[in-house]
Protein backbone atom coordinates (compact mmCIF):
# COMPACT_ATOMS: atom_id res chain seq x y z
CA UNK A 1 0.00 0.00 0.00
CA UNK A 2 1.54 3.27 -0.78
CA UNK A 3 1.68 6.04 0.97
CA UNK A 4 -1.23 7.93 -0.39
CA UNK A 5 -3.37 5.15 -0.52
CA UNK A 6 -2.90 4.42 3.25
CA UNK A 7 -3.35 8.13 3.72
CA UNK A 8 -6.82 7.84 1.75
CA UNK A 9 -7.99 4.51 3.68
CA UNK A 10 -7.54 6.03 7.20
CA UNK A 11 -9.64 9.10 5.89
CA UNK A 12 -12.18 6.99 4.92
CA UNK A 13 -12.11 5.38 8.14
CA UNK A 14 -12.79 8.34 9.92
CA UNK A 15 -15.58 9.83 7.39
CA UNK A 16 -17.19 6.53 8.92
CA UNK A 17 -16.79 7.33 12.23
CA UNK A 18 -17.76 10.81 11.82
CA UNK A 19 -21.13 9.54 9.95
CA UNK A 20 -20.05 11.74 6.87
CA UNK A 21 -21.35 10.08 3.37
CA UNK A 22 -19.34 11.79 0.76
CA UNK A 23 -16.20 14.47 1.35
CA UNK A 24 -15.60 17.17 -0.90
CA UNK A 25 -11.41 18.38 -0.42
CA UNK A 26 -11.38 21.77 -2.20
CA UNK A 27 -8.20 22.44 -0.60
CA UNK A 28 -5.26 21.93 -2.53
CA UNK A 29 -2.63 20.63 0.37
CA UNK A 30 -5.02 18.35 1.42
CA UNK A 31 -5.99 16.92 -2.23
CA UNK A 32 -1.94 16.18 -2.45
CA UNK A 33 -2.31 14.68 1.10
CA UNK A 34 -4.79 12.28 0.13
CA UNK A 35 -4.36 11.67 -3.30
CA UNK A 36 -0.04 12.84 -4.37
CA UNK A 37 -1.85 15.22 -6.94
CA UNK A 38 -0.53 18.93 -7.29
CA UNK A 39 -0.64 21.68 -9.70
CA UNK A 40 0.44 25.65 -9.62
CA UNK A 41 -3.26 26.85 -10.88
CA UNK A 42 -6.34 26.35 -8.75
CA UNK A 43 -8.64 29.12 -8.15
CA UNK A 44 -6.45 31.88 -8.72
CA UNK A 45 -7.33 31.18 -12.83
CA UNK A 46 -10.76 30.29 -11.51
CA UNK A 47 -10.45 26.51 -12.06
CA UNK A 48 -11.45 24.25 -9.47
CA UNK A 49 -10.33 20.79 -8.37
CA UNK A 50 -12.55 18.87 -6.15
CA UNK A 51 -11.62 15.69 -4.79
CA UNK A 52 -14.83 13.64 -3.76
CA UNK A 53 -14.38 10.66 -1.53
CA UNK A 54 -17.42 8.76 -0.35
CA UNK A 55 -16.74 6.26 2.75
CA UNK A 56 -17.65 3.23 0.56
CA UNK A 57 -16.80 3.60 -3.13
CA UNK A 58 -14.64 5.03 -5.92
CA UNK A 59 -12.63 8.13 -4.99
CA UNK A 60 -12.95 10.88 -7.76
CA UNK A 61 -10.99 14.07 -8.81
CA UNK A 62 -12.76 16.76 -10.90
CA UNK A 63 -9.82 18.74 -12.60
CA UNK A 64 -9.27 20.64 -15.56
CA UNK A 65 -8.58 19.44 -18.84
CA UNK A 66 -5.54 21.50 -18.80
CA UNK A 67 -3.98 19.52 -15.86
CA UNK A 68 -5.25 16.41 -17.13
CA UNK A 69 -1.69 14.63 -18.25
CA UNK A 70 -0.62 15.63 -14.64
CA UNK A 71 -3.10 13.85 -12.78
CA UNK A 72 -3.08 11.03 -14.72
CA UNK A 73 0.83 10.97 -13.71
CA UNK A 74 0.31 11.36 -10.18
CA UNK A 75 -3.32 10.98 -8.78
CA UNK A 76 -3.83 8.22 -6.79
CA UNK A 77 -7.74 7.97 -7.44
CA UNK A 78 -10.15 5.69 -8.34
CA UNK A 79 -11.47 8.31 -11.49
CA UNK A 80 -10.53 11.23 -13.03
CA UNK A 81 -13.10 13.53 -14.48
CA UNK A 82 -11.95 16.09 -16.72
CA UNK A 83 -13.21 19.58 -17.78
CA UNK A 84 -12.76 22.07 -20.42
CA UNK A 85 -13.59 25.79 -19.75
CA UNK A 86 -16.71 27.10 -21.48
CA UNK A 87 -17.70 22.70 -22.39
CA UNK A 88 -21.22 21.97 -20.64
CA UNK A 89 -21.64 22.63 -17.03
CA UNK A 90 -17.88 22.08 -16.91
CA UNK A 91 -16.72 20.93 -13.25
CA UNK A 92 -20.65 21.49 -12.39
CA UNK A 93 -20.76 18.10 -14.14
CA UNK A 94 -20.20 15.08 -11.54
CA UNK A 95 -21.53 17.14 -8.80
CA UNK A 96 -25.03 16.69 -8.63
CA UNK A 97 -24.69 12.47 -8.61
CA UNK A 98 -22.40 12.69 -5.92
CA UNK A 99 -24.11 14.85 -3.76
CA UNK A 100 -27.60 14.52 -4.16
CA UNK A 101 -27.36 10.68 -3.27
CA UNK A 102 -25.45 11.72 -0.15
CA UNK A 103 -27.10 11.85 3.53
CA UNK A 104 -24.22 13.85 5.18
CA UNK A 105 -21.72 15.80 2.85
CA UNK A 106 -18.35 16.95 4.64
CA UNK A 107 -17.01 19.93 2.75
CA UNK A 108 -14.00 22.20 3.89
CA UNK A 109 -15.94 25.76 5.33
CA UNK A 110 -13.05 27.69 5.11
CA UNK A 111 -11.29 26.32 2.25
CA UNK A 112 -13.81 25.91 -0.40
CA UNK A 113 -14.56 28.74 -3.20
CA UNK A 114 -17.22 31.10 -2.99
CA UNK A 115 -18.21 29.92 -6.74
CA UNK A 116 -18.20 26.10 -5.88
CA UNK A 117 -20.11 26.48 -2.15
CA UNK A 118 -22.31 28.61 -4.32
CA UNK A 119 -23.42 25.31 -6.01
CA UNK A 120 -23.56 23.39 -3.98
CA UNK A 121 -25.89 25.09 -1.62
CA UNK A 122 -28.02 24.88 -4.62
CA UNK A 123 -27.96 21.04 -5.25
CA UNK A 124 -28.38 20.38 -1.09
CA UNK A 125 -29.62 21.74 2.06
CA UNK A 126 -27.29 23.37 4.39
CA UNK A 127 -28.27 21.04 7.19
CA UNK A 128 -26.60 18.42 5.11
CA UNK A 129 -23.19 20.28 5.11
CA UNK A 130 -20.41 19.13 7.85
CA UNK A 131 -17.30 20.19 8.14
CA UNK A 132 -14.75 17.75 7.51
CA UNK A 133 -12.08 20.21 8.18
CA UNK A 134 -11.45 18.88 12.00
CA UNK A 135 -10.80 15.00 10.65
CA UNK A 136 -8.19 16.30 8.24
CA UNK A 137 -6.51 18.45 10.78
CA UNK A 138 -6.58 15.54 13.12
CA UNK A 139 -5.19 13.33 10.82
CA UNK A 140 -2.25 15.60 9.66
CA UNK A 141 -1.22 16.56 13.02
CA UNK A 142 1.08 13.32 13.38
CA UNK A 143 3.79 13.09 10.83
CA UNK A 144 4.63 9.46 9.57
CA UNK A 145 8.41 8.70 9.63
CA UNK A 146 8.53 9.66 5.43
CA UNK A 147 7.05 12.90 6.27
CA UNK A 148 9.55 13.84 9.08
CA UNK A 149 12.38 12.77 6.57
CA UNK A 150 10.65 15.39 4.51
CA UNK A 151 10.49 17.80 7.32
CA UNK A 152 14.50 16.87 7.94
CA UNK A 153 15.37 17.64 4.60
CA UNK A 154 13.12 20.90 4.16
CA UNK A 155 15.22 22.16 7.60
CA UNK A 156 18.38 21.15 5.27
CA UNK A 157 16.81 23.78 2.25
CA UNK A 158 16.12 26.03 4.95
CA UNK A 159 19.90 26.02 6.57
CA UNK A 160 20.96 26.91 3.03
CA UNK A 161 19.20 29.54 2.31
CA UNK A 162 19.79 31.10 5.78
CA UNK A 163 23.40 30.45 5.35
CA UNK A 164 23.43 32.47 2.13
CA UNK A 165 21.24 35.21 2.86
CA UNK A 166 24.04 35.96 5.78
CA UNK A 167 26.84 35.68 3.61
CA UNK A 168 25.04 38.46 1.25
CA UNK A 169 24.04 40.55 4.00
CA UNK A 170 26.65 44.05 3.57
CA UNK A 171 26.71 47.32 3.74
CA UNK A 172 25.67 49.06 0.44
CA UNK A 173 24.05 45.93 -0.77
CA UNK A 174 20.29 45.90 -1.79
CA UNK A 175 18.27 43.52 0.13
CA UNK A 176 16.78 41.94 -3.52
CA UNK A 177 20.49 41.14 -3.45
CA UNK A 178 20.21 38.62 -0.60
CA UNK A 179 16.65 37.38 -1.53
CA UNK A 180 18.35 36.52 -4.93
CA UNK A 181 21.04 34.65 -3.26
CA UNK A 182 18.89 32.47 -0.63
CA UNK A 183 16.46 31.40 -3.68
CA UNK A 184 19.95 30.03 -5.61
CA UNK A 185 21.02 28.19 -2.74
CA UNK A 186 17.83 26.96 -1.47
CA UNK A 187 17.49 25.34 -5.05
CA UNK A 188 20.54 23.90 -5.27
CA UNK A 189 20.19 22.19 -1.95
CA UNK A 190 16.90 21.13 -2.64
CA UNK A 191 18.32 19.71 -6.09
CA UNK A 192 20.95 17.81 -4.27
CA UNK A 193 18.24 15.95 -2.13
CA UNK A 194 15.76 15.19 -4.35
CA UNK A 195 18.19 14.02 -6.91
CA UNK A 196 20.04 11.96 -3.67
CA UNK A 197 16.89 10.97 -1.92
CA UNK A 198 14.10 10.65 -4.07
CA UNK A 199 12.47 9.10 -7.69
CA UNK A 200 10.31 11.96 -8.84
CA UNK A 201 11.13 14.27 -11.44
CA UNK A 202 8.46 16.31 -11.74
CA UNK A 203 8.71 17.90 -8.13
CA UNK A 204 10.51 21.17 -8.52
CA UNK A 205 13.46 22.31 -6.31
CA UNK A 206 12.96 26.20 -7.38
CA UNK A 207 12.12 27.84 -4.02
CA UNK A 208 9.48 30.45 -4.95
CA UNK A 209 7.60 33.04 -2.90
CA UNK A 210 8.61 36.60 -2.03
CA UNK A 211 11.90 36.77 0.43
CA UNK A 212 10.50 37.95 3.53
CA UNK A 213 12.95 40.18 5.29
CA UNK A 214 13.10 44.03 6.59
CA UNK A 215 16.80 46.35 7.31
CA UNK A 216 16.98 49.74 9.00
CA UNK A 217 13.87 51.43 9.77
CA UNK A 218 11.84 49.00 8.06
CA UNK A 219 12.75 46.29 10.80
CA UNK A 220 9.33 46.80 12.46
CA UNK A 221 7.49 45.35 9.01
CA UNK A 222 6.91 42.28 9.93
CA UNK A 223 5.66 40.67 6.62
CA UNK A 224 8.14 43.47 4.34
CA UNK A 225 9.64 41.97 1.18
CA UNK A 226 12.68 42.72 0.05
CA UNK A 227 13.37 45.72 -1.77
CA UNK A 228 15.92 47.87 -3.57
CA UNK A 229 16.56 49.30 0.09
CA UNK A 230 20.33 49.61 0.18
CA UNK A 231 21.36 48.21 3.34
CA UNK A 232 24.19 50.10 5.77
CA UNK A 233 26.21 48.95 8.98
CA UNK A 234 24.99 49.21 11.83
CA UNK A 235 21.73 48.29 10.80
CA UNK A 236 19.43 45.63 11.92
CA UNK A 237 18.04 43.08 9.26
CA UNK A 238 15.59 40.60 9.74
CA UNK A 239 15.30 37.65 6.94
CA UNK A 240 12.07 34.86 7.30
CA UNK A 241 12.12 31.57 5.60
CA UNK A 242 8.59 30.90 6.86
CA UNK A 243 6.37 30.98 3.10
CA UNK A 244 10.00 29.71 0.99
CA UNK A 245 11.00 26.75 3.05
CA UNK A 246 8.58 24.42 0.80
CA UNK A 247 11.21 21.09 0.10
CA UNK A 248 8.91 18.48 -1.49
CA UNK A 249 5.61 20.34 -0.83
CA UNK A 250 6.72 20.16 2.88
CA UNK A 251 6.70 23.70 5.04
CA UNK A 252 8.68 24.90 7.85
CA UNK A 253 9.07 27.94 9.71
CA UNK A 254 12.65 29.53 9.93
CA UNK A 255 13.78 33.58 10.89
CA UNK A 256 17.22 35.27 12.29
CA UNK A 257 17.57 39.06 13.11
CA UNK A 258 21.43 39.94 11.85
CA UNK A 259 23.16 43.32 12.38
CA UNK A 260 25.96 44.64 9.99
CA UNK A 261 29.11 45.28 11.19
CA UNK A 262 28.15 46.16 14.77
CA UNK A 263 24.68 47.49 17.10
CA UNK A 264 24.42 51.10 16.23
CA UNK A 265 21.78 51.37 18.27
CA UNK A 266 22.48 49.87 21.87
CA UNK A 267 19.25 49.76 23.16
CA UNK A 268 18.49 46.75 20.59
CA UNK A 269 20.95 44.56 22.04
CA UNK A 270 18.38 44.67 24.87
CA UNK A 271 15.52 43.68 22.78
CA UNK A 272 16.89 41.24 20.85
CA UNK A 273 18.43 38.97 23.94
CA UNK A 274 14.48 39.28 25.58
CA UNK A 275 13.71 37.67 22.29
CA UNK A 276 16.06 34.73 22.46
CA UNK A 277 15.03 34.49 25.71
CA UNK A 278 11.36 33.91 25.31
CA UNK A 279 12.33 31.48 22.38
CA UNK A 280 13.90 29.53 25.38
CA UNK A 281 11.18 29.65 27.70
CA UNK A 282 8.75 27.79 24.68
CA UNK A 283 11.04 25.22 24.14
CA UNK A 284 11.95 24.29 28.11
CA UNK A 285 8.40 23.79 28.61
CA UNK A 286 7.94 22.21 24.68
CA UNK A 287 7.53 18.23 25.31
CA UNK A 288 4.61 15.47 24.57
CA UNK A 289 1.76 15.24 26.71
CA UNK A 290 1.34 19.24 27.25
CA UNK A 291 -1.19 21.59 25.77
CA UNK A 292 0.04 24.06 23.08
CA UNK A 293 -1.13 27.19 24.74
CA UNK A 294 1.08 26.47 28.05
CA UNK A 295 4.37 26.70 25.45
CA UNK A 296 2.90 30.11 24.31
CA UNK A 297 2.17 30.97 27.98
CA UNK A 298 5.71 30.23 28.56
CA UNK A 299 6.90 32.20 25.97
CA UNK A 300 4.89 35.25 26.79
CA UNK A 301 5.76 35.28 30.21
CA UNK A 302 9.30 36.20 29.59
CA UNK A 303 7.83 39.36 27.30
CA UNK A 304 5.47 40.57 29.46
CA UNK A 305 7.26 40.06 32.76
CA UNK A 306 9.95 42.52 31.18
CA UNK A 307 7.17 45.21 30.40
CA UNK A 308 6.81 44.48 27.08
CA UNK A 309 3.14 43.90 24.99
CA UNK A 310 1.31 40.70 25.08
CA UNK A 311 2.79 38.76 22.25
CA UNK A 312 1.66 37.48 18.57
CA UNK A 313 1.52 33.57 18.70
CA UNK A 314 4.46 31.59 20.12
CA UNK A 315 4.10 29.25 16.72
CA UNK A 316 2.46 26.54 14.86
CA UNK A 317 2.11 23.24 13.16
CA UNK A 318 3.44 22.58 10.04
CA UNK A 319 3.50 19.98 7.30
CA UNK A 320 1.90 20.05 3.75
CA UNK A 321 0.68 23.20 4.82
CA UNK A 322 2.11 26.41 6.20
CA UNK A 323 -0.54 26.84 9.13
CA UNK A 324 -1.68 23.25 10.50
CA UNK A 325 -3.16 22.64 14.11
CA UNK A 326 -2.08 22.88 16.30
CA UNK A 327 -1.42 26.47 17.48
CA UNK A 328 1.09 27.57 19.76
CA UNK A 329 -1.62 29.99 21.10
CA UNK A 330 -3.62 30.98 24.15
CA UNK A 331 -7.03 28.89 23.76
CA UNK A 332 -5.71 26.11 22.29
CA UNK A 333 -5.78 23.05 24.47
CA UNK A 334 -4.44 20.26 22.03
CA UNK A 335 -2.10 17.93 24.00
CA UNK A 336 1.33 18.14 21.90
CA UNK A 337 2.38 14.10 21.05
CA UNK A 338 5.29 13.13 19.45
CA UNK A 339 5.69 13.23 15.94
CA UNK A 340 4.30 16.80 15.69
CA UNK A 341 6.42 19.54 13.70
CA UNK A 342 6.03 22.90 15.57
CA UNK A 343 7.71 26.22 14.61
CA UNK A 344 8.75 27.95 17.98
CA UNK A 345 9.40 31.59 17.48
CA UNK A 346 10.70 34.37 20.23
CA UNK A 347 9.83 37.81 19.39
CA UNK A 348 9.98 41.34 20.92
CA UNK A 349 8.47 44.34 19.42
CA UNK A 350 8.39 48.23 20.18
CA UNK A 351 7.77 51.35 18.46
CA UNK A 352 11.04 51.41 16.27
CA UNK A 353 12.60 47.94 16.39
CA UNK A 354 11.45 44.37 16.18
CA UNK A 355 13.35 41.02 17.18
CA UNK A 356 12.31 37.87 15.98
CA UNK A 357 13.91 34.07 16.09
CA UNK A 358 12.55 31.40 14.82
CA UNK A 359 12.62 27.35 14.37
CA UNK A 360 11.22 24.02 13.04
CA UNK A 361 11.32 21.01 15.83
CA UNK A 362 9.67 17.49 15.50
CA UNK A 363 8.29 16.64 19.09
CA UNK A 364 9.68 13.55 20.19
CA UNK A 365 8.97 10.89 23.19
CA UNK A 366 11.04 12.86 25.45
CA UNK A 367 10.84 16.52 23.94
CA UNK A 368 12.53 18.41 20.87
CA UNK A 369 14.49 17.70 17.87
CA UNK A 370 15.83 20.54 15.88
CA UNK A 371 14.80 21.02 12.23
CA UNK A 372 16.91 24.31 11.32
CA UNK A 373 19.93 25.57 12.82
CA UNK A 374 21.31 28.51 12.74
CA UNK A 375 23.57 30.74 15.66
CA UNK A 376 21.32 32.96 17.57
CA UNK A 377 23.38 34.22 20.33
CA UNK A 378 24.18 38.19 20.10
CA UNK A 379 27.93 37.69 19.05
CA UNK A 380 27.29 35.48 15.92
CA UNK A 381 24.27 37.66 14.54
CA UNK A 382 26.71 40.48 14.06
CA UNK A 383 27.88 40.01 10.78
């Protein structure tokens, strides 16, 4: 049984157990989760994929006609139905069979398009809609062994792109500058591993997504890209591998603050070490068989019991998808097991500076393994 198909019998399982008829995955981490299918255009060109999976019967993706060659290659399904834009009722098709035969329909509330929950509230009653979003989550929180090699080698992608984005890091260099040199190396490591590691050639190594990262007095934009902002010594500059590290459709969180040459500004020094700090509180308490929001509690106690805000999340799952559950966040009460993959961040912010570290750990019978590494202490973050 392959992965996939394990994946796909276990969610069937628990569509039994949750008295759900039919499931409707509009989401497209969690069609690859299920099924190993994946494209680059969903609904931003306003085509939709649907994956339907009853609890007893054939599994079936609707996809474009477009993408059809792909999922032939790599959707583990029962059926493919294909559709051409502007042909019939297009993906509109299948729907009615599957659903109007269905006593309880799981669908994804906050996933699904506007345009496909549109149609289906026409087809079925909304007291026939359940979300199926909780047995995915539940089913994602616990890596299997290939996954965590995933997650190993994605913290591998992620050390080499933090590695180079240092090494670029100068005075009178443009920030694009480093983003330019962390996608290079992030490829080329990725490259290495999936050539090394793994038998499929149609998974790109490219790292893609906008370099996160901020210098000078745009440190306190948290989500800034980088820019044609010429960076100078003295400066701070903050670089986040949180939306590129994506090895093998796997995600991790990753950040460093850096200076240049030396802390112009003193007071930061401060700042930066309460950061650090915090970071260490999360992961002294981080181990199985607590709830995520007494990590963040531990985190934020450190912040606030220097005078400083009530903080932003502590962190998150991650896996297939750049948010999973659980949340390192006040209110939630999941009990952390092993086999998770948190990101654990520390972070302090005030009116004209912002620290943030940040790392990937798999939770193991005992506590933490590391996923990224990369020096945090004051002396080494002056570059």
């Amino acid at each position: 049984m392959t992965m996939f198909s394990s994946r796909m019998q276990n969610f069937r399982e628990h569509l039994a157990e949750a008295g759900i008829d039919v499931a409707l995955i509009t989401d497209d981490d969690n069609v690859y989760y299920l099924t190993g299918y994946h494209g680059y255009l969903h609904m931003e060109f306003g085509r939709p994929t649907i994956l339907a999976v009853p609890r007893d019967g054939d599994s079936l993706l609707i996809t474009p006609t477009i993408d059809l060659n792909t999922a032939l290659a790599s959707a583990q399904v029962d059926q493919i139905a294909a559709w051409n834009d502007g042909m019939g009722n297009e993906w509109r098709e299948e729907l009615p069979d599957i659903v109007t035969k269905a006593g309880r329909i799981g669908v994804e509330p906050d996933q699904m398009s506007p345009v496909v929950r549109s149609f289906l509230s026409e087809l079925v009653d909304s007291e026939k809609l359940n979300s199926v979003t909780p047995v995915l989550a539940k089913l994602r929180m616990i890596k299997s062994a290939k996954e965590l090699q995933l997650a190993r080698h994605a913290g591998q992608v992620a050390n080499a792109m933090m590695a180079a984005g240092r090494m670029a890091i100068a005075d009178g260099i443009p920030e694009y500058e480093v983003a330019i040199a962390t996608s290079e190396a992030g490829t080329r490591k990725a490259a290495e591993l999936l050539a090394t590691h793994y038998d499929d050639a149609d998974m790109s190594p490219n790292t893609h997504f906008l370099q996160i990262m901020a210098s000078g007095d745009t440190i306190t934009k948290t989500h800034h890209r980088a820019s044609t902002r010429i960076m100078r010594r003295g400066e701070p500059v903050f670089l986040c591998f949180c939306g590129m590290t994506n090895f093998h459709r796997f995600k991790l969180g990753f950040d460093r603050t850096f200076w240049i040459g030396e802390v112009a500004d003193k007071t930061q020094a401060a700042i930066y070490e309460l950061a650090v700090a915090s970071q260490k509180a999360a992961l002294d308490a981080l181990r199985p068989g607590i709830t995520a929001e007494s990590v963040h509690a531990a985190y934020a106690e450190v912040i606030e019991g220097a005078g400083y805000e009530y903080p932003f999340r502590c962190g998150r799952s991650t896996g297939f998808s750049f948010l999973e559950r659980p949340q390192l966040v006040t209110g939630d009460t999941t009990i952390l097991q092993p086999g998770m993959v948190l990101v654990v961040d520390g972070s302090v912010s005030v009116e004209t500076f912002r620290a943030q570290v940040g790392d990937s750990f798999i939770v193991t019978e005992d506590g933490w393994e590391p996923i990224t590494d990369h020096p945090k202490t004051l002396d080494k973050v002056v570059l």
